[in-house]
C-alpha atoms as a PDB file:
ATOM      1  CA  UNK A   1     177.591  65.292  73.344  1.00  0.00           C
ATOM      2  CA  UNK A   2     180.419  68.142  73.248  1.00  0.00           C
ATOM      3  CA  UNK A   3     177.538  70.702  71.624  1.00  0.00           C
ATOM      4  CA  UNK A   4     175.043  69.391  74.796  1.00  0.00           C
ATOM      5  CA  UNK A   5     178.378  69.594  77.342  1.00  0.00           C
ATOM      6  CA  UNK A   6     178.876  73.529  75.945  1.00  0.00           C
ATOM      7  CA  UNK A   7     175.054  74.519  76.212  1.00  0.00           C
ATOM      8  CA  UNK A   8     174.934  73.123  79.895  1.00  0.00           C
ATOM      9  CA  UNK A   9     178.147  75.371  80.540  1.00  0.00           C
ATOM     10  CA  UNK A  10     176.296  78.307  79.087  1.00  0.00           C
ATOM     11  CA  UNK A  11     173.191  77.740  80.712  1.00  0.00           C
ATOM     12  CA  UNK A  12     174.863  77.366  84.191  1.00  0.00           C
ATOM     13  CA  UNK A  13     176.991  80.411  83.840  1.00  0.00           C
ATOM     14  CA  UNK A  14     174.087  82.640  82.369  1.00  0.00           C
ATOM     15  CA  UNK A  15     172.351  81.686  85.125  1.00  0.00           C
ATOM     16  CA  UNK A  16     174.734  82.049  87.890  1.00  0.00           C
ATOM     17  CA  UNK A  17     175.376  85.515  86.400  1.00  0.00           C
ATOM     18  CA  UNK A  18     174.951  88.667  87.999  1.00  0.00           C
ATOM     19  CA  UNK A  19     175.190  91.371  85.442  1.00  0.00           C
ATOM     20  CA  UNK A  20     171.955  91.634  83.168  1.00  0.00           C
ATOM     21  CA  UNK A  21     174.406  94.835  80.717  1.00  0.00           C
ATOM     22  CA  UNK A  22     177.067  92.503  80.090  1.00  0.00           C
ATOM     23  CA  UNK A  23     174.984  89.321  79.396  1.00  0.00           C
ATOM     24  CA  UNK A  24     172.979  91.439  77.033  1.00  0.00           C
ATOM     25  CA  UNK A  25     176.550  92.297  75.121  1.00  0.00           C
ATOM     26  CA  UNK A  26     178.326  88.382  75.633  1.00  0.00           C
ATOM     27  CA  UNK A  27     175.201  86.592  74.513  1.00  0.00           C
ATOM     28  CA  UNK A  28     173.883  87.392  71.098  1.00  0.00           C
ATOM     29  CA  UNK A  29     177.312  87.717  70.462  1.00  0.00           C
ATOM     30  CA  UNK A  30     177.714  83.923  71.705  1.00  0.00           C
ATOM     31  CA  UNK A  31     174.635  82.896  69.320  1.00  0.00           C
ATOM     32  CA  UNK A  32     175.883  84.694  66.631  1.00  0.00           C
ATOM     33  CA  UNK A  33     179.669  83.319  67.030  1.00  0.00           C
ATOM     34  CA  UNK A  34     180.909  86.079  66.453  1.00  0.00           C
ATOM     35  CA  UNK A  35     185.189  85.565  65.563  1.00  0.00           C
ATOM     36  CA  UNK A  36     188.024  87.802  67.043  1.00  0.00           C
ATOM     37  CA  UNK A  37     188.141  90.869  64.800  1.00  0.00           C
ATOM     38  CA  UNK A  38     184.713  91.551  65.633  1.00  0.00           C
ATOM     39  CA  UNK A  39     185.364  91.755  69.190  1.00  0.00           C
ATOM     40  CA  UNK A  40     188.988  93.853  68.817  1.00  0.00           C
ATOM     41  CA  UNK A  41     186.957  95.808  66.929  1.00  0.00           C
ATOM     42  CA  UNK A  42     184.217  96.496  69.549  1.00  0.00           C
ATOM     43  CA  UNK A  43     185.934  95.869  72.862  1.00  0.00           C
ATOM     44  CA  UNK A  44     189.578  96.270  71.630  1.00  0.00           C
ATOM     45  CA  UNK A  45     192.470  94.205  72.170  1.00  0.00           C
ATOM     46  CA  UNK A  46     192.121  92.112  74.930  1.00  0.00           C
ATOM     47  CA  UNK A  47     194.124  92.542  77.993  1.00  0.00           C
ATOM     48  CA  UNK A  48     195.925  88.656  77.484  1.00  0.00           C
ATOM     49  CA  UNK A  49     195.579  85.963  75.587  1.00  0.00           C
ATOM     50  CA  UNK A  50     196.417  82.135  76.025  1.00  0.00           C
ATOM     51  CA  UNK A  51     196.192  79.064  73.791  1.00  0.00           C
ATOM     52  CA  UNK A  52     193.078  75.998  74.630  1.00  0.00           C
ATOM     53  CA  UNK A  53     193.915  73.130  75.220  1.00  0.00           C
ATOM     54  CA  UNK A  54     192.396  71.344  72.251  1.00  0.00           C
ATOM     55  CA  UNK A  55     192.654  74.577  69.755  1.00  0.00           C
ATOM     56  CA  UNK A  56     191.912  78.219  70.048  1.00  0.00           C
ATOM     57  CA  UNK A  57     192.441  80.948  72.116  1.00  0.00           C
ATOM     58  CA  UNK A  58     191.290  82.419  75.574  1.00  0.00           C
ATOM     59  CA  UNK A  59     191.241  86.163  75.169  1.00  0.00           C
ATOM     60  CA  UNK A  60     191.045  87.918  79.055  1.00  0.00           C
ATOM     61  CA  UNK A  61     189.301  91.760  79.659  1.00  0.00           C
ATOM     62  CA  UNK A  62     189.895  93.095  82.691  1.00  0.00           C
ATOM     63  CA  UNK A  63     187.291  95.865  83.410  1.00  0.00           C
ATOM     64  CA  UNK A  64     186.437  98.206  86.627  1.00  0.00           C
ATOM     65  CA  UNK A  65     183.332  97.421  87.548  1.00  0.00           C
ATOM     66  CA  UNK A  66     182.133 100.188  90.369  1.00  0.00           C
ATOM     67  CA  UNK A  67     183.759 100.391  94.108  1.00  0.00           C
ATOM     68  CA  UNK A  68     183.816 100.979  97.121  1.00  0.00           C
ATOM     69  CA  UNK A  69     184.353 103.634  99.028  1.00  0.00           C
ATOM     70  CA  UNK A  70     187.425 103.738 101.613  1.00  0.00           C
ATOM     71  CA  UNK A  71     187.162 104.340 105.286  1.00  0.00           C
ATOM     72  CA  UNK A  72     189.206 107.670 104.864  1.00  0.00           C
ATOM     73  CA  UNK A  73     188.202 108.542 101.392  1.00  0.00           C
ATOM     74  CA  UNK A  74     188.686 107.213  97.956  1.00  0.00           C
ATOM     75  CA  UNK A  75     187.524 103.833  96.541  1.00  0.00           C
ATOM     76  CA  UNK A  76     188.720 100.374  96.379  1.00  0.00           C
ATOM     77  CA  UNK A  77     187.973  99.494  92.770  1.00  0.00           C
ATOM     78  CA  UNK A  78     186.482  96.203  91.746  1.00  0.00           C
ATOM     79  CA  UNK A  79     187.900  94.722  89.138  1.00  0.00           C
ATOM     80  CA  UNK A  80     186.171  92.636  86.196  1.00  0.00           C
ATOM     81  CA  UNK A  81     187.808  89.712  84.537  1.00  0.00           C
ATOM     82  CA  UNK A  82     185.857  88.228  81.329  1.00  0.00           C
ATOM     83  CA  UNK A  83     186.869  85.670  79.606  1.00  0.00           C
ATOM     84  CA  UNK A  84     186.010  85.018  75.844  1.00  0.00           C
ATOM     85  CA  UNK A  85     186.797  81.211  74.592  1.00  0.00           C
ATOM     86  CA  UNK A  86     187.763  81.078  70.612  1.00  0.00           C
ATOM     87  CA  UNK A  87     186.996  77.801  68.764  1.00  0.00           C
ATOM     88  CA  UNK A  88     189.997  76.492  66.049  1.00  0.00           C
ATOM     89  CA  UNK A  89     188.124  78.607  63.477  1.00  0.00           C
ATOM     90  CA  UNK A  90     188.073  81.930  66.184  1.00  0.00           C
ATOM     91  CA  UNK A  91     184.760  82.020  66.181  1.00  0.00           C
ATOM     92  CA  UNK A  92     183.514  83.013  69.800  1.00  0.00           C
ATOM     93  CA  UNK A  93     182.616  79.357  71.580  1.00  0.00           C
ATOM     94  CA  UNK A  94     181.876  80.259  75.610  1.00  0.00           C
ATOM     95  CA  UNK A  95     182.643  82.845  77.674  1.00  0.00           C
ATOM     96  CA  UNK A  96     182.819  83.515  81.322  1.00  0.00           C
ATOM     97  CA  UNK A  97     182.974  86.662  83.817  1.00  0.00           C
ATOM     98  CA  UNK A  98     183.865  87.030  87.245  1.00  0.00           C
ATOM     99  CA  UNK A  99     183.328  90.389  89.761  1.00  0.00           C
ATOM    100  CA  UNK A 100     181.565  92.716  87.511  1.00  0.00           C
END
């Protein structure tokens, strides 16, 4: 029931998503569950972290993600917030991005 619950969550958000380059990143790395050092490794150290509820972590990126551009010059940056949920074991479980 939980492993159905989590593959409805992914499906939804993969679907609601927006960004084909960072799906293409977030979700072999999903299938392959990948654990934290891999991503410090490849993204670096996250931006913040915070405990789950019922074990793990929530690690938090915050990227630019393009902008736009001012009414008297320069550019209003938009900013990316992904979110990487970390089973008991820290092997990556879900994941979720907003305004990239």
């Amino acid at each position: 029931m939980r492993r159905a619950a989590a593959l409805l969550l992914l499906v939804l958000t993969t679907a609601c998503s927006s960004n084909p380059y960072l799906e293409q990143s977030l979700k072999p790395a999903a299938q392959r569950h990948e654990n934290k050092e891999w991503f410090e490794k490849e993204w670096g150290k996250p931006s913040g972290s915070s405990p789950r509820f019922w074990g793990g972590e929530e690690w938090t990126y915050y990227r630019i993600a393009g902008g736009t551009e001012r009414f008297l010059g320069g550019i209003n940056p938009h900013d990316c917030e992904i979110k990487l949920y970390f089973d008991k074991h820290g092997q990556l479980d879900d994941y979720s991005y907003s305004g990239c």
